[in-house]
PDB file of N, CA and C in Angstrom:
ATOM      1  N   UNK A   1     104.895 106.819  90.909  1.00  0.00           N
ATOM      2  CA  UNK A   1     106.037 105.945  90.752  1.00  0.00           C
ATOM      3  C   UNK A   1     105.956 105.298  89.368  1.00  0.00           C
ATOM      4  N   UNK A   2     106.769 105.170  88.650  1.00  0.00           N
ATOM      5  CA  UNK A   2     106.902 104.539  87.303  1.00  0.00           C
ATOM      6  C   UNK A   2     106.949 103.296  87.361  1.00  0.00           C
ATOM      7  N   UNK A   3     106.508 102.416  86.560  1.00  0.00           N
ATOM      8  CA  UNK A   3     106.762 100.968  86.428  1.00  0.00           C
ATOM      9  C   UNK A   3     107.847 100.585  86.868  1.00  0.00           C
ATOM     10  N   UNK A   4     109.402 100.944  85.947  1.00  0.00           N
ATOM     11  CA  UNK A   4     110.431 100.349  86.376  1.00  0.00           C
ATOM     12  C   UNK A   4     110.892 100.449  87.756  1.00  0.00           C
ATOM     13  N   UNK A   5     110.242 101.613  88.457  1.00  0.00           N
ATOM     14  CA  UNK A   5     110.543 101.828  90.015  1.00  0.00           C
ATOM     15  C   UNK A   5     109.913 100.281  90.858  1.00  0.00           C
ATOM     16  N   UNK A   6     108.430 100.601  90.296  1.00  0.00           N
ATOM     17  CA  UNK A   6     107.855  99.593  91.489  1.00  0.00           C
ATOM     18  C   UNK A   6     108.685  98.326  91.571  1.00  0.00           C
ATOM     19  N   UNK A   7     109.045  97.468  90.054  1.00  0.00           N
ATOM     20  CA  UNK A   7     109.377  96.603  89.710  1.00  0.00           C
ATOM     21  C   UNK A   7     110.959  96.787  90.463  1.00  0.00           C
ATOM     22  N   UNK A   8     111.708  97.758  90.736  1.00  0.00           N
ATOM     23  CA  UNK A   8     113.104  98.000  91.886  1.00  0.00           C
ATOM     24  C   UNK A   8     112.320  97.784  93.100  1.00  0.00           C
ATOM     25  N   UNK A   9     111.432  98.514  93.283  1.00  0.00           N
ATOM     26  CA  UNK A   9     110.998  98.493  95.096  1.00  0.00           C
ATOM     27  C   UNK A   9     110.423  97.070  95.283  1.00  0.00           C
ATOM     28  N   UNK A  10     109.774  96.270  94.490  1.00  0.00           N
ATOM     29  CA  UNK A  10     108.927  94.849  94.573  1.00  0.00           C
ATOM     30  C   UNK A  10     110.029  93.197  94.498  1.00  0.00           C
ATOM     31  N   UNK A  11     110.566  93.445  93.446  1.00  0.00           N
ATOM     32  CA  UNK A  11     111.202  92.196  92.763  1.00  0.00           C
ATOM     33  C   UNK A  11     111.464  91.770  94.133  1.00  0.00           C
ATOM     34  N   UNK A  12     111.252  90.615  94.659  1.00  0.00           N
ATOM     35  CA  UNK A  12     111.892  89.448  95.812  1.00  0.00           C
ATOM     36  C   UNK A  12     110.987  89.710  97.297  1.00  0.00           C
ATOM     37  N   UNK A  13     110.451  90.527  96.670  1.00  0.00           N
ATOM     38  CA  UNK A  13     109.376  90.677  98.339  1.00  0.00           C
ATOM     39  C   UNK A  13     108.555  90.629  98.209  1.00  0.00           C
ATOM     40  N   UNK A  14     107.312  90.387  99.603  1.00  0.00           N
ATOM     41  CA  UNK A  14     105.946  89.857  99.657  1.00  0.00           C
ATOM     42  C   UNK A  14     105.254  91.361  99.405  1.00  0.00           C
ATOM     43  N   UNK A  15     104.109  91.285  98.604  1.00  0.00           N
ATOM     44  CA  UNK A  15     103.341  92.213  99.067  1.00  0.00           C
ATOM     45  C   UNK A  15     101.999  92.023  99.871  1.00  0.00           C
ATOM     46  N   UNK A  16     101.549  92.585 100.419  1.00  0.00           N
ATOM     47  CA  UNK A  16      99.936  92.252 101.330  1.00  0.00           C
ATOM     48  C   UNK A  16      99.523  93.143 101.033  1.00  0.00           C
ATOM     49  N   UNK A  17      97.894  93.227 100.984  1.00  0.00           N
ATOM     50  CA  UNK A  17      97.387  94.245 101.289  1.00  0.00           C
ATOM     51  C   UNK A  17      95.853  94.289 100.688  1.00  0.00           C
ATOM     52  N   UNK A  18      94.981  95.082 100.475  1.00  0.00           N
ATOM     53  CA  UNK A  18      93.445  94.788 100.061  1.00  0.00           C
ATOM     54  C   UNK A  18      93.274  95.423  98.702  1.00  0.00           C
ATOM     55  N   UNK A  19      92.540  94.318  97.949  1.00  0.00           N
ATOM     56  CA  UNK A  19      91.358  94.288  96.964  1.00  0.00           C
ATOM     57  C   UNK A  19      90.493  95.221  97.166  1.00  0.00           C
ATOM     58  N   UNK A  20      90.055  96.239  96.345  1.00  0.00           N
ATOM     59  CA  UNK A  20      88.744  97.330  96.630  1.00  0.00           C
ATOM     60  C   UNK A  20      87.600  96.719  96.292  1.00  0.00           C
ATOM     61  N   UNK A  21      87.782  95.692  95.202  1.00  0.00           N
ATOM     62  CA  UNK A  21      86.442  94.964  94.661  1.00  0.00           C
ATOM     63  C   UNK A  21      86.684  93.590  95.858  1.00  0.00           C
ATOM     64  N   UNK A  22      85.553  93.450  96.665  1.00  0.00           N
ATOM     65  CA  UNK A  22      85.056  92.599  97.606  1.00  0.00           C
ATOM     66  C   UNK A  22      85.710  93.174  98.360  1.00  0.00           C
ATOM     67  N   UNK A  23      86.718  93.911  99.009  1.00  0.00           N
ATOM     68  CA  UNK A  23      87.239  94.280 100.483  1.00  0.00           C
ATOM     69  C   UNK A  23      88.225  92.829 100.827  1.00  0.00           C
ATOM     70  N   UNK A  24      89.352  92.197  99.835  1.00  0.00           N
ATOM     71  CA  UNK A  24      89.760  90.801  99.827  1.00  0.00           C
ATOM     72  C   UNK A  24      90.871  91.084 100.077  1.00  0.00           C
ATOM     73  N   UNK A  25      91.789  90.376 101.156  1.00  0.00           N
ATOM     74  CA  UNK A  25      93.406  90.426 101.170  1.00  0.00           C
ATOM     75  C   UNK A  25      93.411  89.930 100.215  1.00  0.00           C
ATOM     76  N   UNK A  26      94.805  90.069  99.454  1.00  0.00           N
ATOM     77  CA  UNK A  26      95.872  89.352  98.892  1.00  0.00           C
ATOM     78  C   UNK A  26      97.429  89.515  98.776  1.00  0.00           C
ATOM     79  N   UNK A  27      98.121  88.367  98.266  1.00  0.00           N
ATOM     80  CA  UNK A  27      99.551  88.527  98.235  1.00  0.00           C
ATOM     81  C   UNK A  27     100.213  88.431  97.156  1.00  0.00           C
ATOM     82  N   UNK A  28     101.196  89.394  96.961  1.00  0.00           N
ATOM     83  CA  UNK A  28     101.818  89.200  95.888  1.00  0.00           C
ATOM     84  C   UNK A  28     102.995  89.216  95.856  1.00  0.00           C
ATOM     85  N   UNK A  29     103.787  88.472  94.766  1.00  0.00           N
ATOM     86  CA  UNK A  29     105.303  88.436  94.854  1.00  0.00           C
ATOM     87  C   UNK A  29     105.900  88.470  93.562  1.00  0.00           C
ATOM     88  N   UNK A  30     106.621  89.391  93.311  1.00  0.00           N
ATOM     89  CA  UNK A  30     107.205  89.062  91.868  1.00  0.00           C
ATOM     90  C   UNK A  30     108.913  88.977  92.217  1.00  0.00           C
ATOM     91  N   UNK A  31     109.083  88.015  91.179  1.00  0.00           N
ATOM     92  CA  UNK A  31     110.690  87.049  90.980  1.00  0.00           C
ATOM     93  C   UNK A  31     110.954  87.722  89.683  1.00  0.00           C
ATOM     94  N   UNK A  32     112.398  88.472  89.943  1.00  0.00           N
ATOM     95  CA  UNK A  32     113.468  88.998  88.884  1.00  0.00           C
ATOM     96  C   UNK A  32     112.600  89.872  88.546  1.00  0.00           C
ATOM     97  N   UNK A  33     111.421  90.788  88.659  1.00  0.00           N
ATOM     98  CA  UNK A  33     111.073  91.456  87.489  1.00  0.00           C
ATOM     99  C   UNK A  33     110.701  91.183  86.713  1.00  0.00           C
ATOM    100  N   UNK A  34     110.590  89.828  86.791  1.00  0.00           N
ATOM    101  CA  UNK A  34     109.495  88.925  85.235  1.00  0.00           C
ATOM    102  C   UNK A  34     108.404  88.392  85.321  1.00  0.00           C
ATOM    103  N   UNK A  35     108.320  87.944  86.540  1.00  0.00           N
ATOM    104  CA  UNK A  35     107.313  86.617  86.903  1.00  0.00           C
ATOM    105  C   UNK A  35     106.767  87.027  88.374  1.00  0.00           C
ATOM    106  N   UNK A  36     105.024  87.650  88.223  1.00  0.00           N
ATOM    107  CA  UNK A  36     104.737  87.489  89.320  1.00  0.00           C
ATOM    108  C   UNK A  36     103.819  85.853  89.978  1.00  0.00           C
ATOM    109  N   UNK A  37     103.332  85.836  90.834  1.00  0.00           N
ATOM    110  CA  UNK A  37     102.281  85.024  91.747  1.00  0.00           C
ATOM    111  C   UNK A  37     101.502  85.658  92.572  1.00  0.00           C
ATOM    112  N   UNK A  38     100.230  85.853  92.954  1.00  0.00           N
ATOM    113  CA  UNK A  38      99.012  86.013  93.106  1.00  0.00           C
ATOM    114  C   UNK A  38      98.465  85.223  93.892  1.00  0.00           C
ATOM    115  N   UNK A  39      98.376  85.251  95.665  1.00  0.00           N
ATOM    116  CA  UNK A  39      96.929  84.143  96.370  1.00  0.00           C
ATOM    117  C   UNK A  39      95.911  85.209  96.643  1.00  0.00           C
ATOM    118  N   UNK A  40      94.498  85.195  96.418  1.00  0.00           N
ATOM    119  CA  UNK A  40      93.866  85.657  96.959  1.00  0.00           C
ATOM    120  C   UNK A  40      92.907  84.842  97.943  1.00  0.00           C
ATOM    121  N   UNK A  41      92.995  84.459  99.048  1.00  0.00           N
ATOM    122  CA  UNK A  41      92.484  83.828  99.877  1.00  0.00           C
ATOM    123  C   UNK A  41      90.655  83.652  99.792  1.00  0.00           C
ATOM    124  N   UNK A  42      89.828  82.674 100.068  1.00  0.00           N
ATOM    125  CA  UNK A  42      88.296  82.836  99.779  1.00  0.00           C
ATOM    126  C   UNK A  42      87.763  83.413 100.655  1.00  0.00           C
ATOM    127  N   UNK A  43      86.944  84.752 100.731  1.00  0.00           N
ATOM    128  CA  UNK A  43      86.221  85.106 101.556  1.00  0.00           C
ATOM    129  C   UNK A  43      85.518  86.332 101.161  1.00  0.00           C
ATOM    130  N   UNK A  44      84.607  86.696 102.071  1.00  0.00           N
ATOM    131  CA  UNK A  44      83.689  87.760 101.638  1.00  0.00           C
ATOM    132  C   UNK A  44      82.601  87.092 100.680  1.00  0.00           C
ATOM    133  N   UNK A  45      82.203  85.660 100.386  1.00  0.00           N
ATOM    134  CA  UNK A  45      81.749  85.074  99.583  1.00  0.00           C
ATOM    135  C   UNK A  45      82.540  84.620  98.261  1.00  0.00           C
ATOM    136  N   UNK A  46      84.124  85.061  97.411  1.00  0.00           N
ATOM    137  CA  UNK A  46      84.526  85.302  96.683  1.00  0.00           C
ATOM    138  C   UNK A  46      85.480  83.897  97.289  1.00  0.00           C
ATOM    139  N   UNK A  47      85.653  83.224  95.686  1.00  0.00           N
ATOM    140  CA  UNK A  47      86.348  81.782  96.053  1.00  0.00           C
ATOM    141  C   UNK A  47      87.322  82.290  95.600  1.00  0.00           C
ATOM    142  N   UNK A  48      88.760  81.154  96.234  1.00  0.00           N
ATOM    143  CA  UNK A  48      90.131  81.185  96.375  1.00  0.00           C
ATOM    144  C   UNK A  48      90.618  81.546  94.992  1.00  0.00           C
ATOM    145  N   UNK A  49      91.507  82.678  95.390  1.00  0.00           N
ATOM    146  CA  UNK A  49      92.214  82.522  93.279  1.00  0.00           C
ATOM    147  C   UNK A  49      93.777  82.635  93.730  1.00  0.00           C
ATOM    148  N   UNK A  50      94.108  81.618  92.615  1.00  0.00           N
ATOM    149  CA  UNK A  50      95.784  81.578  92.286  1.00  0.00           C
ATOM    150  C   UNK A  50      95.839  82.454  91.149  1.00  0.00           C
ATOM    151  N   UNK A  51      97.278  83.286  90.959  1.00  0.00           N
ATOM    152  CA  UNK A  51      97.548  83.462  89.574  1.00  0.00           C
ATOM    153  C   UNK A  51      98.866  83.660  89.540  1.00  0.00           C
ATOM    154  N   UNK A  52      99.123  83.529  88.587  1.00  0.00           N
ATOM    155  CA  UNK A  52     100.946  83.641  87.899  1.00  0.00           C
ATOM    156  C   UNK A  52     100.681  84.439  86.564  1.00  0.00           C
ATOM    157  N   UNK A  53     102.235  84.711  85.825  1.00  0.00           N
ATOM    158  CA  UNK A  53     102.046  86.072  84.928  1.00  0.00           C
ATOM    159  C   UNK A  53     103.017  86.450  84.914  1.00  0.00           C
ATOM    160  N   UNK A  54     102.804  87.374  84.066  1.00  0.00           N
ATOM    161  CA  UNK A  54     104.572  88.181  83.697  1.00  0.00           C
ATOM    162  C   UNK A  54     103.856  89.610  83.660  1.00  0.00           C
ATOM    163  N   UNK A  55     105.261  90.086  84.329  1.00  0.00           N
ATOM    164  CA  UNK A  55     105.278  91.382  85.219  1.00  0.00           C
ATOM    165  C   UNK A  55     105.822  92.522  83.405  1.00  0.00           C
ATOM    166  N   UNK A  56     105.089  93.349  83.157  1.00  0.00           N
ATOM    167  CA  UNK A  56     106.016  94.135  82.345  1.00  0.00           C
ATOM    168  C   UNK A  56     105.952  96.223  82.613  1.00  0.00           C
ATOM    169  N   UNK A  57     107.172  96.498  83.109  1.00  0.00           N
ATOM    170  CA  UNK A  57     106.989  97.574  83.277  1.00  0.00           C
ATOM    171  C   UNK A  57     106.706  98.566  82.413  1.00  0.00           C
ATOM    172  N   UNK A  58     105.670 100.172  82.231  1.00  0.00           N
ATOM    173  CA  UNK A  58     106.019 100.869  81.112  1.00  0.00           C
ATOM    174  C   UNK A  58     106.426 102.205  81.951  1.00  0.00           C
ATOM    175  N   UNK A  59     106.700 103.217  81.367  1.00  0.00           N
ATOM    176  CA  UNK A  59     107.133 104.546  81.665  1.00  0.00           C
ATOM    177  C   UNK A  59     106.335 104.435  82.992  1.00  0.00           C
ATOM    178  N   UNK A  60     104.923 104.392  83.049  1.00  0.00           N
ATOM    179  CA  UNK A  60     103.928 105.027  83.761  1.00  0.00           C
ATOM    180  C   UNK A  60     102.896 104.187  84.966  1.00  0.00           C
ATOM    181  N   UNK A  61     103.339 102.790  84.034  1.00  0.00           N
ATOM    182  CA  UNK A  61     102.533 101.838  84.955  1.00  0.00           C
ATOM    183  C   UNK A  61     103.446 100.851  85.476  1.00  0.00           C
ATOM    184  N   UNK A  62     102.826  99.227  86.051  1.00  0.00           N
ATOM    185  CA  UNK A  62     103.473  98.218  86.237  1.00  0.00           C
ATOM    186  C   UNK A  62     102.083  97.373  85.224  1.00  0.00           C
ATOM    187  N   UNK A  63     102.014  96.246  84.343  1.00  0.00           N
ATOM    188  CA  UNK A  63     101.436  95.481  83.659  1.00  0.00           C
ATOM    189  C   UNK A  63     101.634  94.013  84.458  1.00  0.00           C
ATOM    190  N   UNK A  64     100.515  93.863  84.576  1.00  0.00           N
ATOM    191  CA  UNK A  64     100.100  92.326  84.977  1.00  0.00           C
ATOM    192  C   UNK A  64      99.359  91.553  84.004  1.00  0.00           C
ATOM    193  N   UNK A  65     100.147  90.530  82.996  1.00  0.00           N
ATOM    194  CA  UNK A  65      99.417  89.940  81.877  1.00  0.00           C
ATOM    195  C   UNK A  65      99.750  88.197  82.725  1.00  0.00           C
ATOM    196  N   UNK A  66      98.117  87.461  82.984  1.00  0.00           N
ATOM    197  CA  UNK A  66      97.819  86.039  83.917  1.00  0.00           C
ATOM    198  C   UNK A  66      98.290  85.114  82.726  1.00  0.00           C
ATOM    199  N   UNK A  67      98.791  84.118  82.849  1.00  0.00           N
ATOM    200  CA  UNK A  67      99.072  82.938  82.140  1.00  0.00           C
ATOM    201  C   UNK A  67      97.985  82.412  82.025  1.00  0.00           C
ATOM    202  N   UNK A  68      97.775  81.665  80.604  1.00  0.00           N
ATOM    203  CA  UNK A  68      96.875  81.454  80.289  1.00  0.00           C
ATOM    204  C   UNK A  68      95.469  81.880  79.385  1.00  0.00           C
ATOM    205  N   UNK A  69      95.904  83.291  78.972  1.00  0.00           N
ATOM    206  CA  UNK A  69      95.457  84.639  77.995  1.00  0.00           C
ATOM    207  C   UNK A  69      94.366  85.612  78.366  1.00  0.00           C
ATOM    208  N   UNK A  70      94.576  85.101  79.886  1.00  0.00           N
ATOM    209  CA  UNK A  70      93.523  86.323  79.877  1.00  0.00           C
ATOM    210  C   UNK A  70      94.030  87.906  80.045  1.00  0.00           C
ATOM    211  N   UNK A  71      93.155  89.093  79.677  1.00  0.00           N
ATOM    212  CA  UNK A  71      93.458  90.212  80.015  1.00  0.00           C
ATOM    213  C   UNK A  71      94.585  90.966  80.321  1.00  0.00           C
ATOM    214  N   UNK A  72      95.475  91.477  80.096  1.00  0.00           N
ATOM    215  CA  UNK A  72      96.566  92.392  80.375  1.00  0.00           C
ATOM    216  C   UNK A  72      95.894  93.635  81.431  1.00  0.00           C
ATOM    217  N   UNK A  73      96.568  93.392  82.810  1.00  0.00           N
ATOM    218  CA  UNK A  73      95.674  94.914  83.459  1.00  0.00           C
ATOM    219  C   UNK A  73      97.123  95.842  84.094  1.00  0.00           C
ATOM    220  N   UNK A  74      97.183  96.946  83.188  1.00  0.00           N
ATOM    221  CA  UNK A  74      98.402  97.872  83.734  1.00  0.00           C
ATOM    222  C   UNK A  74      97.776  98.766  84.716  1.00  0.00           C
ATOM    223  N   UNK A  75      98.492  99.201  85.673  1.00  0.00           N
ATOM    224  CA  UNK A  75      98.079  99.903  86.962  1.00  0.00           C
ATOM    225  C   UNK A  75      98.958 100.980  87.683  1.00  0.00           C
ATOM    226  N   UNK A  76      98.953 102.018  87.875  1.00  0.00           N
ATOM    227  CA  UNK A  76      99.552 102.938  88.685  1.00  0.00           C
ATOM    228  C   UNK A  76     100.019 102.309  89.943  1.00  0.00           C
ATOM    229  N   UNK A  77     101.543 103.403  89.996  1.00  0.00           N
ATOM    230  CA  UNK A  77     101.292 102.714  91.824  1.00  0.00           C
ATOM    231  C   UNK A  77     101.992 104.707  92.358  1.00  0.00           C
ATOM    232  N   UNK A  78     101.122 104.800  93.752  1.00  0.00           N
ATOM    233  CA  UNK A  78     101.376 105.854  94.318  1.00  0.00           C
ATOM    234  C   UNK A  78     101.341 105.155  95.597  1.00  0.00           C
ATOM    235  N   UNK A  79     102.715 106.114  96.690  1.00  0.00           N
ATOM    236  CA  UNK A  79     102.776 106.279  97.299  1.00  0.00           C
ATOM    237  C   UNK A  79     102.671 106.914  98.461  1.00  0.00           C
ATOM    238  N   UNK A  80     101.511 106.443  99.370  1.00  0.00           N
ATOM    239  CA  UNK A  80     100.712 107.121 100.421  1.00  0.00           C
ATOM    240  C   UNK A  80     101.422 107.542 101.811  1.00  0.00           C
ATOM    241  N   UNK A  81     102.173 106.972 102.625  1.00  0.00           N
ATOM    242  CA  UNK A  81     102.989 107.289 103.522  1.00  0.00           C
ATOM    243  C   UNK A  81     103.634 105.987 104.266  1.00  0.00           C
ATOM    244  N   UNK A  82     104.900 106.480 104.432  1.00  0.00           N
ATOM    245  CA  UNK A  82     105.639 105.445 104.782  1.00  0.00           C
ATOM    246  C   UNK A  82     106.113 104.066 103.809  1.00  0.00           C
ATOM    247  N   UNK A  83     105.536 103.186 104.343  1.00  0.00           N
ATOM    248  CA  UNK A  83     105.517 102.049 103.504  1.00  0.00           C
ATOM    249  C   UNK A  83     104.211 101.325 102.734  1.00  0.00           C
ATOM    250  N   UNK A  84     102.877 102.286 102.589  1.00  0.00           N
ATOM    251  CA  UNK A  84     101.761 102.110 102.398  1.00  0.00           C
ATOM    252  C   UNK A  84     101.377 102.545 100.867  1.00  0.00           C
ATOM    253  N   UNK A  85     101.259 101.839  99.688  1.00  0.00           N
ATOM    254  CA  UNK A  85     100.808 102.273  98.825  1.00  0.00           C
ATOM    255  C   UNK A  85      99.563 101.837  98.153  1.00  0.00           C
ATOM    256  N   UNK A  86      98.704 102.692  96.970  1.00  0.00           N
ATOM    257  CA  UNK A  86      97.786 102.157  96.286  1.00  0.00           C
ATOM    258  C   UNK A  86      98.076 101.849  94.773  1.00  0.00           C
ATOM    259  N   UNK A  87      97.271 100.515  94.461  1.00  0.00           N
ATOM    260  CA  UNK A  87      97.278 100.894  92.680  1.00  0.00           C
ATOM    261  C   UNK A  87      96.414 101.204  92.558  1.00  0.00           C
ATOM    262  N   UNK A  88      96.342 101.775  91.107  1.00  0.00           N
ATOM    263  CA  UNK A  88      95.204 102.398  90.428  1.00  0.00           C
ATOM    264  C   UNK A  88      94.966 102.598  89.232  1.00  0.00           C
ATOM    265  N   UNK A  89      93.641 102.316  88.350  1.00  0.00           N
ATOM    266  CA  UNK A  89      93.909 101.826  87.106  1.00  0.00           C
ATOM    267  C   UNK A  89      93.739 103.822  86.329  1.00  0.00           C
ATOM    268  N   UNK A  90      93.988 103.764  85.288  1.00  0.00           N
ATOM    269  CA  UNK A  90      93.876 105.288  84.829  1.00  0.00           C
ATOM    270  C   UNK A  90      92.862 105.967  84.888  1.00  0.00           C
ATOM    271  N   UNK A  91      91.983 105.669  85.437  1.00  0.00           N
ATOM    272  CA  UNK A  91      90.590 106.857  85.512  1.00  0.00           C
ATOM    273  C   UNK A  91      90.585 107.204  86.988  1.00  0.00           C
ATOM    274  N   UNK A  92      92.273 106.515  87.838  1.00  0.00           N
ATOM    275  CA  UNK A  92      92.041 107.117  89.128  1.00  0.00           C
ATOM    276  C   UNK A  92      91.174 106.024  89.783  1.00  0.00           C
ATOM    277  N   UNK A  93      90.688 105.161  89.595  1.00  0.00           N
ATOM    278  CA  UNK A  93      89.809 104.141  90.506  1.00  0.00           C
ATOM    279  C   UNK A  93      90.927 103.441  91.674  1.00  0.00           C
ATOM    280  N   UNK A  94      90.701 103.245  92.393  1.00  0.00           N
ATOM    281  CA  UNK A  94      91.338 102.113  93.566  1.00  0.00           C
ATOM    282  C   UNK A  94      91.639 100.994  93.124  1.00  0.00           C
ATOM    283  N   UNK A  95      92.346 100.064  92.776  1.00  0.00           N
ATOM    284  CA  UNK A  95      92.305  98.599  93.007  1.00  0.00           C
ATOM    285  C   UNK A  95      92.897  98.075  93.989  1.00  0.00           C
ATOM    286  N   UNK A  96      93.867  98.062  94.732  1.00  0.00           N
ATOM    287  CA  UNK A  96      94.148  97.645  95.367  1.00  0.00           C
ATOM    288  C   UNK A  96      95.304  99.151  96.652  1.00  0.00           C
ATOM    289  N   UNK A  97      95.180  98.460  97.829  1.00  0.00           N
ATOM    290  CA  UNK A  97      95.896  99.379  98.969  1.00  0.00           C
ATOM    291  C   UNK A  97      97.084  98.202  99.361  1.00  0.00           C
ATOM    292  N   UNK A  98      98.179  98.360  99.398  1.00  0.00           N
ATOM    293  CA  UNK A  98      98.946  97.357 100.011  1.00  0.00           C
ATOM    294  C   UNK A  98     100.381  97.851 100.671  1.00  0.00           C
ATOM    295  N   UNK A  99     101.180  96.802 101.296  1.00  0.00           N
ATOM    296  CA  UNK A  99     102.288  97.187 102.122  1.00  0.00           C
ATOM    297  C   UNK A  99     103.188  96.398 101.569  1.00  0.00           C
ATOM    298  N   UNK A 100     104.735  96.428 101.456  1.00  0.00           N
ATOM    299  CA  UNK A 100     105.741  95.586 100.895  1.00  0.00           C
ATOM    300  C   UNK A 100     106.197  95.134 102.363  1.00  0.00           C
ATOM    301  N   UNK A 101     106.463  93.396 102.454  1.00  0.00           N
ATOM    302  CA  UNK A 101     106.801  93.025 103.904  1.00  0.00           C
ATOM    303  C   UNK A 101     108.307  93.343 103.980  1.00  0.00           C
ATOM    304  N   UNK A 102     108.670  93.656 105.569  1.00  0.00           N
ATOM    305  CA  UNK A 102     109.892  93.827 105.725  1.00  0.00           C
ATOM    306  C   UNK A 102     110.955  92.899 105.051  1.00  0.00           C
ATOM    307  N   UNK A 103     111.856  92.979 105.304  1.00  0.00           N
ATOM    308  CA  UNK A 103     112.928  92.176 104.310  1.00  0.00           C
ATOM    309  C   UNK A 103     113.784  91.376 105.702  1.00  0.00           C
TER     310      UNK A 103
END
């Protein structure tokens, strides 16, 4: 799926779903296509994280750059079945498995 897709299938809805690093829910939501938000709840030993950011799509990925300067991390998104997808950064690694909530 291309950036500008996910950013059609995402803009105004929740996403859920797991972190590969610690095995961690989290949620995500991005507004207009510009502006996402980020809870990752504390557990597995791993303390609570907020984040906010601007969403920027390219041909190939979706870009998550956090307010505040840290890191720019662009990510694949494929679609596994149904309503179940993964991201994934370009060497093919996992980061995250998640579901878009019903509407």
């Amino acid at each position: 799926m291309t950036g500008p897709g996910f950013l059609a299938l995402a803009s105004g809805r929740m996403i859920s779903g797991w972190l590969s690093n610690g095995n961690r829910a989290f949620y995500l939501k991005v507004e207009k296509g510009k502006v996402y938000s980020m809870q990752v709840p504390a557990q597995n030993g791993f303390p609570e994280v907020h984040e906010t950011g601007t969403v920027r799509p390219t041909k190939e990925h979706y870009c998550l750059t956090p307010y505040g300067g840290a890191k720019e991390r662009c990510l694949r998104v494929r679609l596994l079945e149904d309503n179940e997808f993964e991201s994934t950064d370009d060497s093919g690694n996992r980061i995250a498995r998640w579901w878009l909530a019903q509407q």
